[in-house]
Protein backbone atom coordinates (compact mmCIF):
# COMPACT_ATOMS: atom_id res chain seq x y z
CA UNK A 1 12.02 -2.52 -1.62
CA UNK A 2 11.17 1.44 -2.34
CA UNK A 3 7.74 2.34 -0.88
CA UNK A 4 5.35 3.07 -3.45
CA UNK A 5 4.41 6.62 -4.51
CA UNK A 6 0.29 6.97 -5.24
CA UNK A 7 -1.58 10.03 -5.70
CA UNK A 8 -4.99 9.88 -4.01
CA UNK A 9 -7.97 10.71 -5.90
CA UNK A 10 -10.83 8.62 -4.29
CA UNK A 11 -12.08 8.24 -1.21
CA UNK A 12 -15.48 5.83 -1.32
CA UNK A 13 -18.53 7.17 1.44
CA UNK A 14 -17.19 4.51 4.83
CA UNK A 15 -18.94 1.24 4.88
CA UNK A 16 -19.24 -1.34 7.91
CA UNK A 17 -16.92 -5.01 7.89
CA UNK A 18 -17.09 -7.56 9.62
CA UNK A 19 -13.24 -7.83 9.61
CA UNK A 20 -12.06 -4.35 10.00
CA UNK A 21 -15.25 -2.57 11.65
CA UNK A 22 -15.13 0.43 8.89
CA UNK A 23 -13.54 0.51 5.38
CA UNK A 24 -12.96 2.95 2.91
CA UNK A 25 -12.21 2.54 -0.34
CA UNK A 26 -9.33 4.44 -1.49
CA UNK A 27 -7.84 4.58 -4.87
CA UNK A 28 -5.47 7.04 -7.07
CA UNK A 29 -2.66 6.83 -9.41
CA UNK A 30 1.11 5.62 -9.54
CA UNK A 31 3.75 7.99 -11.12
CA UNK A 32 3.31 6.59 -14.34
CA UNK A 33 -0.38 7.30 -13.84
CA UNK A 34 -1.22 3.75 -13.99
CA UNK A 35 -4.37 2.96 -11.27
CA UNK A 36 -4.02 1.34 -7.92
CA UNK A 37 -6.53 0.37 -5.23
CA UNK A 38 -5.28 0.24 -1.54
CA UNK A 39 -7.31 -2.31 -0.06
CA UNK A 40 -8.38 -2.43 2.61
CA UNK A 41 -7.94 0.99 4.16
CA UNK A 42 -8.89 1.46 7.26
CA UNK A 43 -8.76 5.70 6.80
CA UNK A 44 -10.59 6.83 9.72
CA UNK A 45 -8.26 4.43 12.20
CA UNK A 46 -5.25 6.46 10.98
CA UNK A 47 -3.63 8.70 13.07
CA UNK A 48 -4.02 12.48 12.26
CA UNK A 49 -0.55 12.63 10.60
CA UNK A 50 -1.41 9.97 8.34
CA UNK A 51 -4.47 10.71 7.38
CA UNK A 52 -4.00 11.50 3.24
CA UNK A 53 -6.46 13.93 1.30
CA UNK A 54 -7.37 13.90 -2.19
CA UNK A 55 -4.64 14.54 -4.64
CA UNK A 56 -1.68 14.23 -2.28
CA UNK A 57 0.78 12.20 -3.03
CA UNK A 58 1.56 9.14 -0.45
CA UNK A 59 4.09 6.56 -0.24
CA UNK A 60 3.62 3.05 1.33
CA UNK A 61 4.58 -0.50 1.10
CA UNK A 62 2.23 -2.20 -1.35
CA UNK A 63 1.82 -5.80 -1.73
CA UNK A 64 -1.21 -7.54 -3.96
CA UNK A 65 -3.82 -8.29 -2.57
CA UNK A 66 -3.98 -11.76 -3.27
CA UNK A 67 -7.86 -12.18 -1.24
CA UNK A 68 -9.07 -9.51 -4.08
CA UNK A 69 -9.32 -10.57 -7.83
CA UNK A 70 -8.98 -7.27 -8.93
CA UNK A 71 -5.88 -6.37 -11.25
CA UNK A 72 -5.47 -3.06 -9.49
CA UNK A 73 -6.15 -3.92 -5.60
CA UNK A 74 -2.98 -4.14 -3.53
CA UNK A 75 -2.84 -4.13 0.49
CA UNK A 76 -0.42 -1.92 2.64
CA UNK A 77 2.06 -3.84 4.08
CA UNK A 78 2.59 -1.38 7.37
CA UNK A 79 -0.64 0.99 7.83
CA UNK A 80 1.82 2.53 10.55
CA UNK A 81 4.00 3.67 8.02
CA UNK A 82 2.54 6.17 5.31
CA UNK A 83 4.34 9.60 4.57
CA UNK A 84 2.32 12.09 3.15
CA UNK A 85 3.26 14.08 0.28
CA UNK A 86 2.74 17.44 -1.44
CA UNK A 87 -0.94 17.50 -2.89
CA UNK A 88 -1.62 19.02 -6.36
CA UNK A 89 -3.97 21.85 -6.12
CA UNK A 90 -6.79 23.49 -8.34
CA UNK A 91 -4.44 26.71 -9.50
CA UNK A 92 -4.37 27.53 -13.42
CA UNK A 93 -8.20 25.96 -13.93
CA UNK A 94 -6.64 22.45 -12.25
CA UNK A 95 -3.96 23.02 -15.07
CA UNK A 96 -1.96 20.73 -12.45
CA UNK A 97 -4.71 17.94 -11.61
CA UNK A 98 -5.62 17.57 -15.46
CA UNK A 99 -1.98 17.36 -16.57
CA UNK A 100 -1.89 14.03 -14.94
CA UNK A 101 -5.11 12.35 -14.67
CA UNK A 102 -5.98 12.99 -18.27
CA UNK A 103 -2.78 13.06 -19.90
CA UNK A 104 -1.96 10.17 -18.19
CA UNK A 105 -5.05 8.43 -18.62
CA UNK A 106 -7.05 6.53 -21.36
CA UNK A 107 -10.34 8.49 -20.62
CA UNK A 108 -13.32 6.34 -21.46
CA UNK A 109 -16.73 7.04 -23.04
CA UNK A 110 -18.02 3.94 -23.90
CA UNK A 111 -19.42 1.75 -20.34
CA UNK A 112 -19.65 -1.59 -22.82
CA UNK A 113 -16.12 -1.21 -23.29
CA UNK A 114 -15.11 -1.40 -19.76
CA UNK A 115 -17.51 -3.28 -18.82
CA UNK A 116 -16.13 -5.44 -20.66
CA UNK A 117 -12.71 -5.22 -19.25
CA UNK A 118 -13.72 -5.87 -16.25
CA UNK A 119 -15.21 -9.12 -17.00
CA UNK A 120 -12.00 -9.98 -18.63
CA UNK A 121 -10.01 -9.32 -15.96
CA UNK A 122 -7.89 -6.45 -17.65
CA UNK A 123 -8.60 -3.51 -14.85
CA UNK A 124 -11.84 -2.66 -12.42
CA UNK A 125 -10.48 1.15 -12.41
CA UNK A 126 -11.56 3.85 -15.02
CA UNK A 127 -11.83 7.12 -15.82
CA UNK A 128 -15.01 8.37 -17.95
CA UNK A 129 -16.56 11.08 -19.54
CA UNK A 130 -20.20 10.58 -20.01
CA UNK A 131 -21.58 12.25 -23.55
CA UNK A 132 -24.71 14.22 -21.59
CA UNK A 133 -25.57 13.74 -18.06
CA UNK A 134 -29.62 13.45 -17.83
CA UNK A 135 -30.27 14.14 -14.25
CA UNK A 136 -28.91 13.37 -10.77
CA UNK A 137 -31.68 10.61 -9.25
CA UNK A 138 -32.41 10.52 -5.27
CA UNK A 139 -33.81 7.87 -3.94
CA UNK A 140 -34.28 6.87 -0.15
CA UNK A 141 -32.65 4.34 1.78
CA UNK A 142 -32.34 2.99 4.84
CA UNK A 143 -31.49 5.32 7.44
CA UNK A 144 -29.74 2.57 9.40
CA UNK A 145 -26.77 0.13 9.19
CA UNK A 146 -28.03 -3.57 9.28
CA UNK A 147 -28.48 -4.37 12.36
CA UNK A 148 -25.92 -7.86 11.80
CA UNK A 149 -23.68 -5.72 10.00
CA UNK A 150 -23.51 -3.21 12.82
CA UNK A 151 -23.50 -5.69 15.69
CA UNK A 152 -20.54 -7.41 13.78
CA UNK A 153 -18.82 -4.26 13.25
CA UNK A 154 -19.58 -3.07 16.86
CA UNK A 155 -17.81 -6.35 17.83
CA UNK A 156 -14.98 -5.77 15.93
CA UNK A 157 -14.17 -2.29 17.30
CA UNK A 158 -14.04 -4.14 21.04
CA UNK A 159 -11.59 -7.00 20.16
CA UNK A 160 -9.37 -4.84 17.41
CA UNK A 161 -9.36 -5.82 14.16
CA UNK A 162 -5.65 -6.54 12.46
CA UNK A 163 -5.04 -2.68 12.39
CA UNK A 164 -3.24 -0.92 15.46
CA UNK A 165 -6.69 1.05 16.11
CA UNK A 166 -5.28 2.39 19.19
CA UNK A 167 -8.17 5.43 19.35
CA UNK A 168 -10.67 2.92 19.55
CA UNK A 169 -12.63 4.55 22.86
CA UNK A 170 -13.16 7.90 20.84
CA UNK A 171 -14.12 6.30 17.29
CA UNK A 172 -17.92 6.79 16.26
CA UNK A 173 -19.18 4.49 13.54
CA UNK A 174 -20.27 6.65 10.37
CA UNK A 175 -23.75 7.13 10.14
CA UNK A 176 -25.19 5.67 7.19
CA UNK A 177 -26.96 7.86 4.52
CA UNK A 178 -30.81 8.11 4.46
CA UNK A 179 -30.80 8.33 0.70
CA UNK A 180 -29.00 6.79 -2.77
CA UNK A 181 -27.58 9.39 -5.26
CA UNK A 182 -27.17 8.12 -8.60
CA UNK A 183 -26.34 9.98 -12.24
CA UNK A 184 -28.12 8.83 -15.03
CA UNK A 185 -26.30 9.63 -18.59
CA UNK A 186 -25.71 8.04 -21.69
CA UNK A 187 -22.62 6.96 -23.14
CA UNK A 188 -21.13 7.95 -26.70
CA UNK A 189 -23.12 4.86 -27.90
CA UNK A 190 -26.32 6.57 -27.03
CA UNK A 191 -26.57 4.14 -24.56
CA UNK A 192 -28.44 5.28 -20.82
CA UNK A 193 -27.56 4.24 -17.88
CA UNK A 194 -27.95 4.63 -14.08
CA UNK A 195 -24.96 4.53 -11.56
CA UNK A 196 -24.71 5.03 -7.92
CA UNK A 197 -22.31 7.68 -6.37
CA UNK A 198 -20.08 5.99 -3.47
CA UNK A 199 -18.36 9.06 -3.40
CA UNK A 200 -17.49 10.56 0.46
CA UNK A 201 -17.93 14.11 -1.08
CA UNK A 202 -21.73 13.48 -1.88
CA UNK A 203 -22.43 11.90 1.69
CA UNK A 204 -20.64 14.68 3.36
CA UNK A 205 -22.12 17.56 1.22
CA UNK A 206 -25.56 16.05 2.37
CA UNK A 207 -24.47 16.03 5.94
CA UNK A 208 -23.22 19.57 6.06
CA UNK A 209 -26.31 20.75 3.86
CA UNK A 210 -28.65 18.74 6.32
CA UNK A 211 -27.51 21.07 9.37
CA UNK A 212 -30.26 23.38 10.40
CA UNK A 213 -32.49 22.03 7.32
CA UNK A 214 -34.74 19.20 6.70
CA UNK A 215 -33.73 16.37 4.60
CA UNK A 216 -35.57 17.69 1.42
CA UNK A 217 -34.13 21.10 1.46
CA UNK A 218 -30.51 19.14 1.68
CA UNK A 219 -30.95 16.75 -0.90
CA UNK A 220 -32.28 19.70 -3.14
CA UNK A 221 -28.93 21.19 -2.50
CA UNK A 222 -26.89 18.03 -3.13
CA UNK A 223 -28.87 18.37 -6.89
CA UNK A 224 -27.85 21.73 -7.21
CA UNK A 225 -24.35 21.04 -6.63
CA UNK A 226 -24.44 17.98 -8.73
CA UNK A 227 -26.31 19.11 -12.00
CA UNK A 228 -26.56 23.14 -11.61
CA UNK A 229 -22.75 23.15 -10.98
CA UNK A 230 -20.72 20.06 -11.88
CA UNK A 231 -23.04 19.67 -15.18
CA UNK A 232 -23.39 23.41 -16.45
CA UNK A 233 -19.97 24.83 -15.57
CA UNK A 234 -17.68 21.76 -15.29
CA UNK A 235 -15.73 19.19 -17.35
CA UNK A 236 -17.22 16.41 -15.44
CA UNK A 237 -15.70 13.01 -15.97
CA UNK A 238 -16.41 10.31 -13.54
CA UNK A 239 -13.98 7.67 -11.65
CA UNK A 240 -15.46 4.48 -12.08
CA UNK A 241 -14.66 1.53 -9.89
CA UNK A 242 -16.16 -2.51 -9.26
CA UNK A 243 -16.43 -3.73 -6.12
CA UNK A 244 -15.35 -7.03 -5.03
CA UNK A 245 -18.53 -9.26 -4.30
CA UNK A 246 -19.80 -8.03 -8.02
CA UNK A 247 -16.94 -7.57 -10.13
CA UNK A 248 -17.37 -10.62 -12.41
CA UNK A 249 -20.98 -11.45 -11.67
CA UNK A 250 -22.85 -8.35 -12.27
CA UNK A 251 -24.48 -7.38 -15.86
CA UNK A 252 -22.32 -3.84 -15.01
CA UNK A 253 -20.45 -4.05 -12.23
CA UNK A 254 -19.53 -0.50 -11.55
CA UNK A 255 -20.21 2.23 -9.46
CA UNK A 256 -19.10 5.94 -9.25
CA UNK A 257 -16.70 6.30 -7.05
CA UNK A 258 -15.64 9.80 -7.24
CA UNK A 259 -15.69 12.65 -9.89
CA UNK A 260 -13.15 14.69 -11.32
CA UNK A 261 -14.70 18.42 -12.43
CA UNK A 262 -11.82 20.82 -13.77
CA UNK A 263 -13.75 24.35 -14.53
CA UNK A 264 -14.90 24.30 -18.57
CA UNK A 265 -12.88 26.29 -20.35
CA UNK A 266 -12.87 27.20 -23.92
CA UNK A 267 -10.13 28.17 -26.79
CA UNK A 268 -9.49 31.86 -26.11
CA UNK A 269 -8.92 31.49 -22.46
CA UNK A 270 -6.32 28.90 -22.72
CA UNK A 271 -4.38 31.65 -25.35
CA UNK A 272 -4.66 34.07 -22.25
């Protein structure tokens, strides 16, 4: 059976299991730009020549998950065995990237729609373009993992979970973020909502903006990035993705679990 060729384009913020001590959600697209959710992945355990960055092209042996409802999620059959590929970089204005996430794509911009296709069980993947973004809400969190969560984690890590975590003496659980980032938009429906960011590239723009500064001066930063930068001067469309434990229970399931945020461009400079 030929390994399976994905393109990575999300990588959720690490969260504690039970099962596997850390997981990270990671999704992206097949060839025929279809989506596909490798779950779990157990990112951080991987060895250094494994470890897969956004838009680079893997290949793996995929099976579905048959634990996970959702249409897209499939598990790797070897974690020991993932060749990286070339990745697509941001050259041309991302002419690259948008060729085949939005050519390939349907790109969504009504949330009833999807929401509900999740419910019906036709995908828990999706790409959307909000029609205005209204602001980029902080709010604080706890600053620590739950403590049953980390002791079961903790206790993972010292048996070995079903991956080959052979680094296991030199792995540091991921601190857990002090605060919640969320968008709030509205959709093409006029419809406003609030979603959470699991992206890792929010959590670790707060950590490297929190070095040397206070925790107000870095989440003022993290705004700045999000609304001064991605709203103003980028084509912002978010990845959208369910989890699990709330795909067919919540009123909308979804979160945001990563953005894609080509450079605007307009009519003369694509005749250039």
């Amino acid at each position: 059976m030929p390994k399976e060729r994905v393109l990575i384009t999300v990588k959720t913020y690490p969260t504690l299991s039970k099962k596997y001590t850390e997981l990270v959600c990671t999704a992206g697209f097949r060839e025929d730009g279809s989506w596909i959710r490798i779950y779990p992945s157990p990112f951080r355990f991987l060895n250094d020549d494994q470890r897969y960055g956004k838009y680079q092209w893997i290949a793996l042996d995929l099976v579905k998950n048959k634990k996970d409802p959702r249409p897209e999620s499939f598990s790797p059959a070897n974690i020991d065995d993932i060749i990286l590929g070339d990745k697509i970089g941001t050259g041309q204005n991302w002419a690259h990237r948008k060729k085949f996430v939005l050519e390939s794509n349907t790109i969504h911009t009504n949330l009833e729609t999807i929401i509900s296709g999740a419910k019906a069980m036709k995908y828990s993947l999706a790409i959307f373009k909000p029609t205005k973004v209204l602001d980029l809400i902080v709010e604080n969190a706890e600053s620590q993992w739950e403590i049953s969560k980390l002791e079961a984690a903790k206790a993972a890590l010292d048996q070995g979970s079903l991956f080959d975590e052979s680094n296991n003496d030199d792995f540091k659980i991921m601190p857990k973020l002090p605060f919640k980032f969320s968008y709030k938009f509205i959709d093409d429906a006029g419809v406003e909502s609030t979603l959470m960011i699991e992206d890792w590239e929010i959590g670790q723009l707060f950590w490297n903006c929190l070095k040397g500064s206070t925790p107000e001066k870095a989440t003022q930063k993290v705004r700045e990035k999000y609304l001064n930068d991605f709203v103003k001067t980028k084509d912002l469309h978010f990845y959208l993705g369910t989890t699990r434990q709330w795909h067919s229970i919540a009123p909308n399931p979804y979160l945001i679990i990563g953005t894609f945020h080509p450079p605007k461009t307009d009519q003369l400079s694509l005749l250039l």
